[in-house]
N, C-alpha and C. Protein backbone atom coordinates (compact mmCIF):
# COMPACT_ATOMS: atom_id res chain seq x y z
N UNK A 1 0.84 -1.17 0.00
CA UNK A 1 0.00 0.00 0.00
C UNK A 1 0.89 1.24 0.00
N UNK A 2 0.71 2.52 -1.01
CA UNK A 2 1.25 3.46 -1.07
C UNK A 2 0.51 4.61 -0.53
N UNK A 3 1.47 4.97 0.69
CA UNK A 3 1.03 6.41 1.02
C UNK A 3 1.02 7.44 0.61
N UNK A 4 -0.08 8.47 0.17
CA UNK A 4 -0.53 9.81 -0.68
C UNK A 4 -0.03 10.49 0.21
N UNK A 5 0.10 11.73 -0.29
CA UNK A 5 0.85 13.07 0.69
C UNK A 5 -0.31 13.40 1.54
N UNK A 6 -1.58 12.89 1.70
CA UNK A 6 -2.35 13.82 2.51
C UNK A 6 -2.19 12.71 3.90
N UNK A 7 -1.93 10.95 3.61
CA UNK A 7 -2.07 10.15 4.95
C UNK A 7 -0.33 10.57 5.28
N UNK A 8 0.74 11.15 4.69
CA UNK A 8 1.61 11.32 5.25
C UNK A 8 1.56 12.76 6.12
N UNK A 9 1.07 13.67 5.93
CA UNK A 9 0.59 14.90 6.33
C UNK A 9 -0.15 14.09 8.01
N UNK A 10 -1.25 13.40 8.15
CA UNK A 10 -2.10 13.12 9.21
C UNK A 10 -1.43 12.59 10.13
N UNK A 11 -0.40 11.62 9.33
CA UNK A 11 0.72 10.61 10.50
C UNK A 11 1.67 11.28 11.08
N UNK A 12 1.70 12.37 10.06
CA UNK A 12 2.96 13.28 10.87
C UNK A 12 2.42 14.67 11.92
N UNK A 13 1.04 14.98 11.55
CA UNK A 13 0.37 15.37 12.49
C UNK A 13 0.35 14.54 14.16
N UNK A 14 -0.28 13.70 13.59
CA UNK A 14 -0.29 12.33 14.88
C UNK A 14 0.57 12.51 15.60
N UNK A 15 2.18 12.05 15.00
CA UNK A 15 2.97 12.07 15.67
C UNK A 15 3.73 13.12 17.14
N UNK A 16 3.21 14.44 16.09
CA UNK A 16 3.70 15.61 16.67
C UNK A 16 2.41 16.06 18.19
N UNK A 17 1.24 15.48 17.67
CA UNK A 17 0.16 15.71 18.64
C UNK A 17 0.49 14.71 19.94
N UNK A 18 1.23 13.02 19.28
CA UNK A 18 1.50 12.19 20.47
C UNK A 18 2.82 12.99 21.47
N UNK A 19 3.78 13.50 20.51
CA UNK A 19 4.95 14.46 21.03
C UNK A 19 4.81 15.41 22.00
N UNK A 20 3.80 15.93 21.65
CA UNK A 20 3.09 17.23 22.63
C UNK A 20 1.94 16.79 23.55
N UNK A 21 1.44 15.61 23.59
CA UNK A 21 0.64 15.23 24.43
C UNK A 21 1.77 14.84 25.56
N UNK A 22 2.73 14.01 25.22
CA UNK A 22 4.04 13.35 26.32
C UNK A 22 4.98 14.42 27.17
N UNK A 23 5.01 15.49 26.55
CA UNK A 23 5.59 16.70 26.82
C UNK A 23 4.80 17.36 28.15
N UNK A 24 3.45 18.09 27.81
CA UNK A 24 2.99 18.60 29.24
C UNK A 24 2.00 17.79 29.83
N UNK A 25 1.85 16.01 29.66
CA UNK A 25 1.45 15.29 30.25
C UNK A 25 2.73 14.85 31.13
N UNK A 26 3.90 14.69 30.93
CA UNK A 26 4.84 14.07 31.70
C UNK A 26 6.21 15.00 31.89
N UNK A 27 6.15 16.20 31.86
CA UNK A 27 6.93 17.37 31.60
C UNK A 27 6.54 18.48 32.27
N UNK A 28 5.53 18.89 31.90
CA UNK A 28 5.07 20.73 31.75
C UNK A 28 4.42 20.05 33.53
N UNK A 29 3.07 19.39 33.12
CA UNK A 29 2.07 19.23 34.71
C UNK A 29 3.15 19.03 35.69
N UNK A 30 3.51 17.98 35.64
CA UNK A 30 4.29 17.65 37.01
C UNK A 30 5.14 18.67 37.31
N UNK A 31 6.13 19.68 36.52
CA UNK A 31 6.70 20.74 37.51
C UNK A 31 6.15 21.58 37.58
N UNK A 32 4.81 22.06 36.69
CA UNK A 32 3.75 22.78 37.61
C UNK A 32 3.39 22.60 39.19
N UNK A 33 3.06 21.00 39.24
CA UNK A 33 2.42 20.82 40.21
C UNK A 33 3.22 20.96 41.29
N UNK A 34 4.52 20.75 40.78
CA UNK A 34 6.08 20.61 41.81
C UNK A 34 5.80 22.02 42.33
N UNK A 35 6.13 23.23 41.60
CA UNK A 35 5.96 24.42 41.83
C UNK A 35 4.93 24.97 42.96
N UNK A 36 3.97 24.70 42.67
CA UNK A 36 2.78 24.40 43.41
C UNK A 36 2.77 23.88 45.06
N UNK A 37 3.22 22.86 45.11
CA UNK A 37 3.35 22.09 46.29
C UNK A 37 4.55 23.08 47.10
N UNK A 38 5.05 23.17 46.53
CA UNK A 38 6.88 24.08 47.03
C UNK A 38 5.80 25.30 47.84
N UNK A 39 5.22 25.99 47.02
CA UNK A 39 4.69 27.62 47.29
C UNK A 39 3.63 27.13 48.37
N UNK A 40 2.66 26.24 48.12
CA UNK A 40 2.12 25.87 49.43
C UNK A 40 3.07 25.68 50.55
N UNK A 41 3.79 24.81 50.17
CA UNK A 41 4.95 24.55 51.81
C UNK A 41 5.47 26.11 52.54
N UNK A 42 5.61 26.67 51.52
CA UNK A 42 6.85 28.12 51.92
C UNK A 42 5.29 28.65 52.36
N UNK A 43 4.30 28.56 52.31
CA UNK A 43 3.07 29.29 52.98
C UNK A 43 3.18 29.08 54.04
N UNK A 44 3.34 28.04 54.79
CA UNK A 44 3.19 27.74 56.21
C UNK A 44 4.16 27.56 56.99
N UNK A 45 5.65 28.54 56.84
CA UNK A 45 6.23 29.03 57.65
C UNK A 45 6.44 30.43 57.23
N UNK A 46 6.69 31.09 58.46
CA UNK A 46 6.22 32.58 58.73
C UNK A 46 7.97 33.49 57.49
N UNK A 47 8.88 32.61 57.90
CA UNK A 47 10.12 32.90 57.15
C UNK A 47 10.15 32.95 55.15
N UNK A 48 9.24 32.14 55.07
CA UNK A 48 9.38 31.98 53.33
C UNK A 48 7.91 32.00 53.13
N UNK A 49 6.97 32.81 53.57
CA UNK A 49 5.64 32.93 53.09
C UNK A 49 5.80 34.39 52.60
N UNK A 50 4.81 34.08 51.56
CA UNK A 50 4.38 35.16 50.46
C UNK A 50 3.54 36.36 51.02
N UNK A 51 3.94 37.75 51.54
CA UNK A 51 2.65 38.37 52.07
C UNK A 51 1.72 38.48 51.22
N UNK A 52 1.98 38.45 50.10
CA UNK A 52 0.68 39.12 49.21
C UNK A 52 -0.55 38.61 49.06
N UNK A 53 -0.29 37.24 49.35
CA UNK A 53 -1.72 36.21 49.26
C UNK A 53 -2.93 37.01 50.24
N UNK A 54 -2.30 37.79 51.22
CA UNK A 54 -3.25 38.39 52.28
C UNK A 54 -3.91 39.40 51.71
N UNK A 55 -3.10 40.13 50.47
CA UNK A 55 -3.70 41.33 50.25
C UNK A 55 -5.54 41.68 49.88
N UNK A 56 -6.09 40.65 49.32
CA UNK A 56 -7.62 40.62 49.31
C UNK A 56 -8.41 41.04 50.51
N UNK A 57 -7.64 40.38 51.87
CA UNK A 57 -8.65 40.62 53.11
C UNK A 57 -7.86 41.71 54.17
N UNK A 58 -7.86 42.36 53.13
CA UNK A 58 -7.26 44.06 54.55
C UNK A 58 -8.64 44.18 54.24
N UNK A 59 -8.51 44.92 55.39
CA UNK A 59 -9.75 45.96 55.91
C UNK A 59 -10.08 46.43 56.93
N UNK A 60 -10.97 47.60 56.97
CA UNK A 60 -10.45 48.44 58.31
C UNK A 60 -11.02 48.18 59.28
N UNK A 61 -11.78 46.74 59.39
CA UNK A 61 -13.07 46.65 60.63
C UNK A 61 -12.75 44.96 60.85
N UNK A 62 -12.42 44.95 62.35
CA UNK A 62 -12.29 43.44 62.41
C UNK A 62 -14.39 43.04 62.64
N UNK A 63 -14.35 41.69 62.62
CA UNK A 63 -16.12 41.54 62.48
C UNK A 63 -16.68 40.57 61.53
N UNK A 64 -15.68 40.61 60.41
CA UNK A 64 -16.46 39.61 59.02
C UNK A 64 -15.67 38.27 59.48
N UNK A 65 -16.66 37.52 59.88
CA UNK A 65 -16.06 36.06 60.18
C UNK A 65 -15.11 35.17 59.21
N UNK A 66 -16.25 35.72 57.96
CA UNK A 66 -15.46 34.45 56.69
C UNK A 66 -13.98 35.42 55.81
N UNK A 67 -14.16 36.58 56.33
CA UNK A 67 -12.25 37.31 55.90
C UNK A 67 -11.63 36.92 57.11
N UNK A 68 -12.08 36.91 58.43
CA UNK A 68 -10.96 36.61 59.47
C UNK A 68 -10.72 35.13 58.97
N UNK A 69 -11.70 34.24 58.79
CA UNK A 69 -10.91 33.03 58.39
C UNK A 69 -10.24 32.67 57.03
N UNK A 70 -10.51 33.71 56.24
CA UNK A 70 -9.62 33.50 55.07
C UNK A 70 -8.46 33.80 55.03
N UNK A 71 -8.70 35.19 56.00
CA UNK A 71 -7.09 35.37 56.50
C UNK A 71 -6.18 34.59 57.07
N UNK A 72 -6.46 34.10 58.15
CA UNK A 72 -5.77 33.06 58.31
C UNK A 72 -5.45 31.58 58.02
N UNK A 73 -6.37 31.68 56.77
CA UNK A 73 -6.33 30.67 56.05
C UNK A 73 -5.20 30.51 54.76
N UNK A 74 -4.99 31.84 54.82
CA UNK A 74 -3.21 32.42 53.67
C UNK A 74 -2.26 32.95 54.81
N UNK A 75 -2.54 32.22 56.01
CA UNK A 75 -1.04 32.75 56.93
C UNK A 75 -0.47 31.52 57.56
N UNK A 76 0.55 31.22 58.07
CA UNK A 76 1.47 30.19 58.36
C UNK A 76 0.43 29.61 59.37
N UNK A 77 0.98 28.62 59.69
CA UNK A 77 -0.23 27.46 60.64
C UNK A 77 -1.33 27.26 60.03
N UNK A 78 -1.83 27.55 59.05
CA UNK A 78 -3.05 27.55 57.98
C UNK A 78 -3.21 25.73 58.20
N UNK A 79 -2.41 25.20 57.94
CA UNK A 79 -2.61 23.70 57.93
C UNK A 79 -3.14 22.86 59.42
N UNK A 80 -3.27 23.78 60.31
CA UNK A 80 -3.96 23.43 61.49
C UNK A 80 -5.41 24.04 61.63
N UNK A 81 -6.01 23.03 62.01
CA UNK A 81 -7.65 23.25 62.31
C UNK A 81 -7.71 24.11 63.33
N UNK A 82 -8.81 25.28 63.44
CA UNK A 82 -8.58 26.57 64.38
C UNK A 82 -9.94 26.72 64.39
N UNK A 83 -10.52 27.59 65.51
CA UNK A 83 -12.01 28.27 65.45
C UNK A 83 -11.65 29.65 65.57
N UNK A 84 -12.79 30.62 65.53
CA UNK A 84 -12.30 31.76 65.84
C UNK A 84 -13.32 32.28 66.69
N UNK A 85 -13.47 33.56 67.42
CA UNK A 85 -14.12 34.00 68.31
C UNK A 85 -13.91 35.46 68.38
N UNK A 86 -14.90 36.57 67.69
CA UNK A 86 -14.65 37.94 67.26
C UNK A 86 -15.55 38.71 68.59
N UNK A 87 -14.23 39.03 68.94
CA UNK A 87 -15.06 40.44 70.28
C UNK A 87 -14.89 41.73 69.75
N UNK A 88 -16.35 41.97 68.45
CA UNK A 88 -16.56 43.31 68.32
C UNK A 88 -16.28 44.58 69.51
N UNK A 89 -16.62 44.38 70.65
CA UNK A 89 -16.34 45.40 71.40
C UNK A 89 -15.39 45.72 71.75
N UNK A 90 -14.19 45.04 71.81
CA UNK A 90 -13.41 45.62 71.88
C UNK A 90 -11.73 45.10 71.00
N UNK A 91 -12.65 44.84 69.56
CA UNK A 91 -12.09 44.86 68.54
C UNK A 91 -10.71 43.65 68.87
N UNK A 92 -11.11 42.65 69.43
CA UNK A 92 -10.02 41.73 69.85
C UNK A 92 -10.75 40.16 68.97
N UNK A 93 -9.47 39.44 68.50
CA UNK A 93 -9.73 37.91 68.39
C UNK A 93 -9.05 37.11 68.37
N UNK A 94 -10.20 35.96 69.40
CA UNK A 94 -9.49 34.58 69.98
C UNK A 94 -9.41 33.63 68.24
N UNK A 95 -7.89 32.87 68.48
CA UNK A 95 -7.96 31.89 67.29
C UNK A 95 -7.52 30.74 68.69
N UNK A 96 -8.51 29.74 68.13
CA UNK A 96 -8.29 28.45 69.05
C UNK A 96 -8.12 27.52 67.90
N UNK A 97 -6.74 26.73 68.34
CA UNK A 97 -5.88 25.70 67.21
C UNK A 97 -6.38 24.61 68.04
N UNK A 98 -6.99 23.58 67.67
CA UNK A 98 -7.03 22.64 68.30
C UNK A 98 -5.90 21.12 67.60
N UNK A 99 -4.98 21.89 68.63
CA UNK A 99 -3.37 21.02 68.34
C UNK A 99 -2.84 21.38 69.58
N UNK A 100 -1.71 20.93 69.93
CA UNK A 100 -0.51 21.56 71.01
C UNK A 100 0.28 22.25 70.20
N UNK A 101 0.83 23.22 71.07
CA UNK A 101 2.21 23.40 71.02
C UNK A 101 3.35 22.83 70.64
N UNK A 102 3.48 21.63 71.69
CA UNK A 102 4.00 20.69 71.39
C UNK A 102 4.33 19.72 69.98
N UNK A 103 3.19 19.67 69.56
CA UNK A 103 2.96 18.88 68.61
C UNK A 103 3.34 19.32 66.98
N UNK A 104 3.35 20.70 67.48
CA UNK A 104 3.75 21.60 66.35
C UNK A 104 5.16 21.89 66.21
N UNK A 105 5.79 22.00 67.46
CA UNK A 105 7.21 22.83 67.48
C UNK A 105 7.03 24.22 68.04
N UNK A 106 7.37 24.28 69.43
CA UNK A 106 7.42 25.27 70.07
C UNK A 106 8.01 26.59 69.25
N UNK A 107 9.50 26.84 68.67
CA UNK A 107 9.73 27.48 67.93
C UNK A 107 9.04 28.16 66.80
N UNK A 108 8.49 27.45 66.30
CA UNK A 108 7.51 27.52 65.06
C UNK A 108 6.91 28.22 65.55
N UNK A 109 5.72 27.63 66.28
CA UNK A 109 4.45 28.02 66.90
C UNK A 109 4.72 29.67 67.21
N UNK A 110 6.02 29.59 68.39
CA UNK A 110 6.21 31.18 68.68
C UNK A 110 6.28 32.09 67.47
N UNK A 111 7.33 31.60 66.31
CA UNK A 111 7.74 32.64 65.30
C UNK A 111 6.67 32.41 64.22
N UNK A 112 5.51 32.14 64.33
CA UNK A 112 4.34 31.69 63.33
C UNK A 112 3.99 32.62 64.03
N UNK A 113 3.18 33.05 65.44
CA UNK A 113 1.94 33.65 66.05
C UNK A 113 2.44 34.93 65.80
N UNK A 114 4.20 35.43 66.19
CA UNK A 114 4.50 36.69 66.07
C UNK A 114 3.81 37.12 64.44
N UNK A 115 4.31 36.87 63.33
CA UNK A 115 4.12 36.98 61.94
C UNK A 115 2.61 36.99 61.90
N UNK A 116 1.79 36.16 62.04
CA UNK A 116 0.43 36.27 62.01
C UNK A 116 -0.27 37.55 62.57
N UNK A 117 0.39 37.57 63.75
CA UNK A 117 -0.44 38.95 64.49
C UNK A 117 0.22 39.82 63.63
N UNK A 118 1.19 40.42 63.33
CA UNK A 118 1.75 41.38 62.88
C UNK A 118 0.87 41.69 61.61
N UNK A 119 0.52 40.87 61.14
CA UNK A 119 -0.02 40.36 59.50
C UNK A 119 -1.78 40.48 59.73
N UNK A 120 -2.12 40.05 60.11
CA UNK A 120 -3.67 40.34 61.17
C UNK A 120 -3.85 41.64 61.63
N UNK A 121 -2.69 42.30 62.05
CA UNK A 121 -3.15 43.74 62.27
C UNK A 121 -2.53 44.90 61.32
N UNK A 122 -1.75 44.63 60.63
CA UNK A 122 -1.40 45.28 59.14
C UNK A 122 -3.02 44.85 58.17
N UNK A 123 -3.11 44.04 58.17
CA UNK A 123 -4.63 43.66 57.24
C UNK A 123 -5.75 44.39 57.85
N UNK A 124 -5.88 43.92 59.43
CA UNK A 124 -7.48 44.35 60.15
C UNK A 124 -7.34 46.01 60.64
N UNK A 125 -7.43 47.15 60.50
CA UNK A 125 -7.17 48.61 60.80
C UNK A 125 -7.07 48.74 62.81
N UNK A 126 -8.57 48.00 62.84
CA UNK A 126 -8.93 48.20 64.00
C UNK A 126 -8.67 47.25 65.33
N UNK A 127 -8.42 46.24 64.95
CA UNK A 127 -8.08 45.09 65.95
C UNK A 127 -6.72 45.11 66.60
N UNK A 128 -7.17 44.72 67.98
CA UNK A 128 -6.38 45.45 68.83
C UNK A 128 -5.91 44.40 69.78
N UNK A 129 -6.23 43.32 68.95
CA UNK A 129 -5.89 42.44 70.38
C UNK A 129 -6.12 41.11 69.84
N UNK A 130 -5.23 40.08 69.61
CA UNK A 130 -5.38 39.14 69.44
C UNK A 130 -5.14 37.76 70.46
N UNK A 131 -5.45 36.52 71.05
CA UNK A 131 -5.42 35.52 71.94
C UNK A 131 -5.02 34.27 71.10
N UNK A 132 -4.38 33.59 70.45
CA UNK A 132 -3.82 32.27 70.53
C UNK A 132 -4.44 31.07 71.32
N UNK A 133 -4.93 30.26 71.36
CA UNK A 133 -5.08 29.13 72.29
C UNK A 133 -5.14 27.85 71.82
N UNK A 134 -4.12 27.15 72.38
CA UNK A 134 -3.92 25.57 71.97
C UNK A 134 -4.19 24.90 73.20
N UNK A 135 -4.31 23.30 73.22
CA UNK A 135 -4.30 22.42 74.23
C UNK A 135 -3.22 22.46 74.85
N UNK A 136 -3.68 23.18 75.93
CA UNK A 136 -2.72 23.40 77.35
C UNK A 136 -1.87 25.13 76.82
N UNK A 137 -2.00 25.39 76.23
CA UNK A 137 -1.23 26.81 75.96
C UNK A 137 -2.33 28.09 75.51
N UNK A 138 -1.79 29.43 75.91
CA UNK A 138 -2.49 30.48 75.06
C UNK A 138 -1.64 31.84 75.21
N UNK A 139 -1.34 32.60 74.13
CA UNK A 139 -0.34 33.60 73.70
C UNK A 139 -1.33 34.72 73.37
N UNK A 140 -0.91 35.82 73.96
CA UNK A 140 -2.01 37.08 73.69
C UNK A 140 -0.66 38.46 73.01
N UNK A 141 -1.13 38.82 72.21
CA UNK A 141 -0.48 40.20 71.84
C UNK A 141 -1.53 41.09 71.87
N UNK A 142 -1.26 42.25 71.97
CA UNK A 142 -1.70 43.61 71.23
C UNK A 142 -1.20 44.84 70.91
N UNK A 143 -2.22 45.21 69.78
CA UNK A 143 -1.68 46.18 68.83
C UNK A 143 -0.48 47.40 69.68
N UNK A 144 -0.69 47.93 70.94
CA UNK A 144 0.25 48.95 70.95
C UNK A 144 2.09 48.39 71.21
N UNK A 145 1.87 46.85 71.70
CA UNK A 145 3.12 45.81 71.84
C UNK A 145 3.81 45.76 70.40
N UNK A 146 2.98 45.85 69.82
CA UNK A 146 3.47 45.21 67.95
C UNK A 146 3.59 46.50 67.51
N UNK A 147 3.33 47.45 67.35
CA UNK A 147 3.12 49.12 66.87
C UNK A 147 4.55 49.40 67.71
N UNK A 148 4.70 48.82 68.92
CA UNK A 148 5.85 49.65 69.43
C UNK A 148 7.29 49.06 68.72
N UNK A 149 7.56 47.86 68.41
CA UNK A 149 8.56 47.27 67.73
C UNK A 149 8.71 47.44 66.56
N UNK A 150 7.67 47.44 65.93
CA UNK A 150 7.16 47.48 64.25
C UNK A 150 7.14 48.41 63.61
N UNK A 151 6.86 49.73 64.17
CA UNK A 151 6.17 50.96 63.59
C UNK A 151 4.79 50.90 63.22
N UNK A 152 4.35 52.15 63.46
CA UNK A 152 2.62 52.87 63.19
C UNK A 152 3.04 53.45 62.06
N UNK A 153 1.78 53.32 61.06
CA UNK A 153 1.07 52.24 60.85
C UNK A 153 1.49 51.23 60.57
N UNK A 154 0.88 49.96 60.84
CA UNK A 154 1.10 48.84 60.55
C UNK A 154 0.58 48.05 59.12
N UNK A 155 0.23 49.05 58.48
CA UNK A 155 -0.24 48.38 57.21
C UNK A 155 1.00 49.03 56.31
N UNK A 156 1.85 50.00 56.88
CA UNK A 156 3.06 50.33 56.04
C UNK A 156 3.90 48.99 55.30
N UNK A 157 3.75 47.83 56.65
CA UNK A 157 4.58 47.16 56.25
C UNK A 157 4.46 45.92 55.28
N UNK A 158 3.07 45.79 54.57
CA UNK A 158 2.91 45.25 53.75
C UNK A 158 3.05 44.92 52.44
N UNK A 159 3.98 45.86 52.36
CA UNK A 159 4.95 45.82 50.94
C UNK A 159 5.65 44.51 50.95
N UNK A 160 5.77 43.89 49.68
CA UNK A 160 6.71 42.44 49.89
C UNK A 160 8.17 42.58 50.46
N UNK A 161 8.91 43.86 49.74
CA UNK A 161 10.07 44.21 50.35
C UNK A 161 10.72 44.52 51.81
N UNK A 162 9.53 45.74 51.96
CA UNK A 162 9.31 46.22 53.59
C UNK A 162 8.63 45.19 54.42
N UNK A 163 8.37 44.36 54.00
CA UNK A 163 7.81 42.79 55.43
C UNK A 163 8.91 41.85 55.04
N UNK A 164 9.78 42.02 54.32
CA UNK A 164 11.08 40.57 54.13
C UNK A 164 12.01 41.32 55.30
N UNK A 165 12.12 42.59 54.77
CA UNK A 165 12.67 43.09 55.96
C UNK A 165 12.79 43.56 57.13
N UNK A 166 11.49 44.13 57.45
CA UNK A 166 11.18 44.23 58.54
C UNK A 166 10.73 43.71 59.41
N UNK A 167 9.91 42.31 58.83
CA UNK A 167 8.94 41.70 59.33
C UNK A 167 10.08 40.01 59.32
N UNK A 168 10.27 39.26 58.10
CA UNK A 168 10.83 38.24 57.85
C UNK A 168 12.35 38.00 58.59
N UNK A 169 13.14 38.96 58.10
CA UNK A 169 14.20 39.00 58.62
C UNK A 169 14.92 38.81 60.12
N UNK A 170 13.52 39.88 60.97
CA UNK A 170 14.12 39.81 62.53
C UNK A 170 13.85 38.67 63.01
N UNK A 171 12.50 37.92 62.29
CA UNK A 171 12.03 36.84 62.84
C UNK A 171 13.30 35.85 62.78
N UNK A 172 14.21 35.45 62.13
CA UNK A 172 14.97 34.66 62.20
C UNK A 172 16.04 34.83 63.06
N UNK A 173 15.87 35.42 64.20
CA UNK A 173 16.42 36.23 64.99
C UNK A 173 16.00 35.49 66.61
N UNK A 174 16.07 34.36 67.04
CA UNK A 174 15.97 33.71 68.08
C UNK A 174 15.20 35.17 68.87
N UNK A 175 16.48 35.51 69.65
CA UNK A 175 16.78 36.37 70.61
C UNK A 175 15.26 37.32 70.28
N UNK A 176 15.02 37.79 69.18
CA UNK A 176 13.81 38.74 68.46
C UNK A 176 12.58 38.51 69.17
N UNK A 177 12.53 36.96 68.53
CA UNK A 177 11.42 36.17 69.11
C UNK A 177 10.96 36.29 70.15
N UNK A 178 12.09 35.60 71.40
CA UNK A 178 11.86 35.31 72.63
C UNK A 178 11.28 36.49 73.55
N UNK A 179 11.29 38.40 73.29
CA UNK A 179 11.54 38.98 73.36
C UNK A 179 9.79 39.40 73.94
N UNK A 180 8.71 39.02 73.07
CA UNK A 180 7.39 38.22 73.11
C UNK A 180 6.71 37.55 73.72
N UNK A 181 7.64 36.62 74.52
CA UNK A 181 7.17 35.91 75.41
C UNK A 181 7.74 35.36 75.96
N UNK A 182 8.07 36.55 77.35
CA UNK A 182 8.88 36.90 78.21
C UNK A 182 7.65 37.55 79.69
């Protein structure tokens, strides 16, 4: 059987379609997905997370249940189950992790809650007070503690640059940390 130029044209189509199917079926997806998995991981420590993911839920009124939990749903510890508890009156909120301390890494935990609050009150205008609580533990900051280390305003520092440095940097700073919860 002799092949006409139009079944050599289709086979060589074929070919190039099987070529490019093998390519971002076994190529392109998987270091997408690689990519992917990496940027999730670097989310949930306070040192290599992205601020910008937060930028959707600033706003100047703590109160909306489903932005406080989205918020902390794009901040480090995100991968732990939490409730929340909003005291409009006096613009304060409880996040209850139901995990330990322990179980997490004390270190972490500390240099996660610093970054979060900092990040929680650069986003929320008005909230003034945040509570932490795990099984057997609970960590409280507020805004004039974080304003005094950080600088007023606190939404200055939400620039990607100005939070690597101001914000990212000290954190890797033991001594910084401990400084908190004392």
């Amino acid at each position: 059987m002799k092949m006409n130029k139009k079944s050599k044209i289709i086979i060589g189509l074929l070919a190039v379609a099987v070529v490019l199917f093998c390519v971002i079926q076994f190529w392109i997806i998987p270091a997408n997905q690689a990519k992917q998995e990496a940027y999730a991981q670097n989310q949930t420590d306070a040192l290599t997370h992205d601020i910008s993911a937060i930028e959707d839920y600033r706003t100047a009124y703590l109160g909306d249940a489903n932005n406080d939990r989205d918020l902390f749903g794009n901040l480090p510890l995100n991968n732990i189950p939490r409730q929340f508890e909003i005291n409009s009156d006096d613009c304060t909120l409880t996040v209850n992790y139901l995990d330990t301390v322990w179980n997490i890494g004390e270190d972490k935990v500390q240099r996660d809650l610093i970054y979060n609050t900092v990040a929680a009150m650069a986003a929320i205008d008005n909230l003034s007070g945040i509570t932490y609580n795990f099984s057997g533990d609970s960590y409280s900051f507020e805004r004039t503690q974080i304003e005094d280390i950080f600088g007023a305003p606190l939404s200055n520092l939400l620039e990607q640059e100005k939070w690597s440095n101001d914000v990212q940097d000290k954190l890797k700073d033991t001594d910084f940390v401990e400084q908190f919860y004392k």
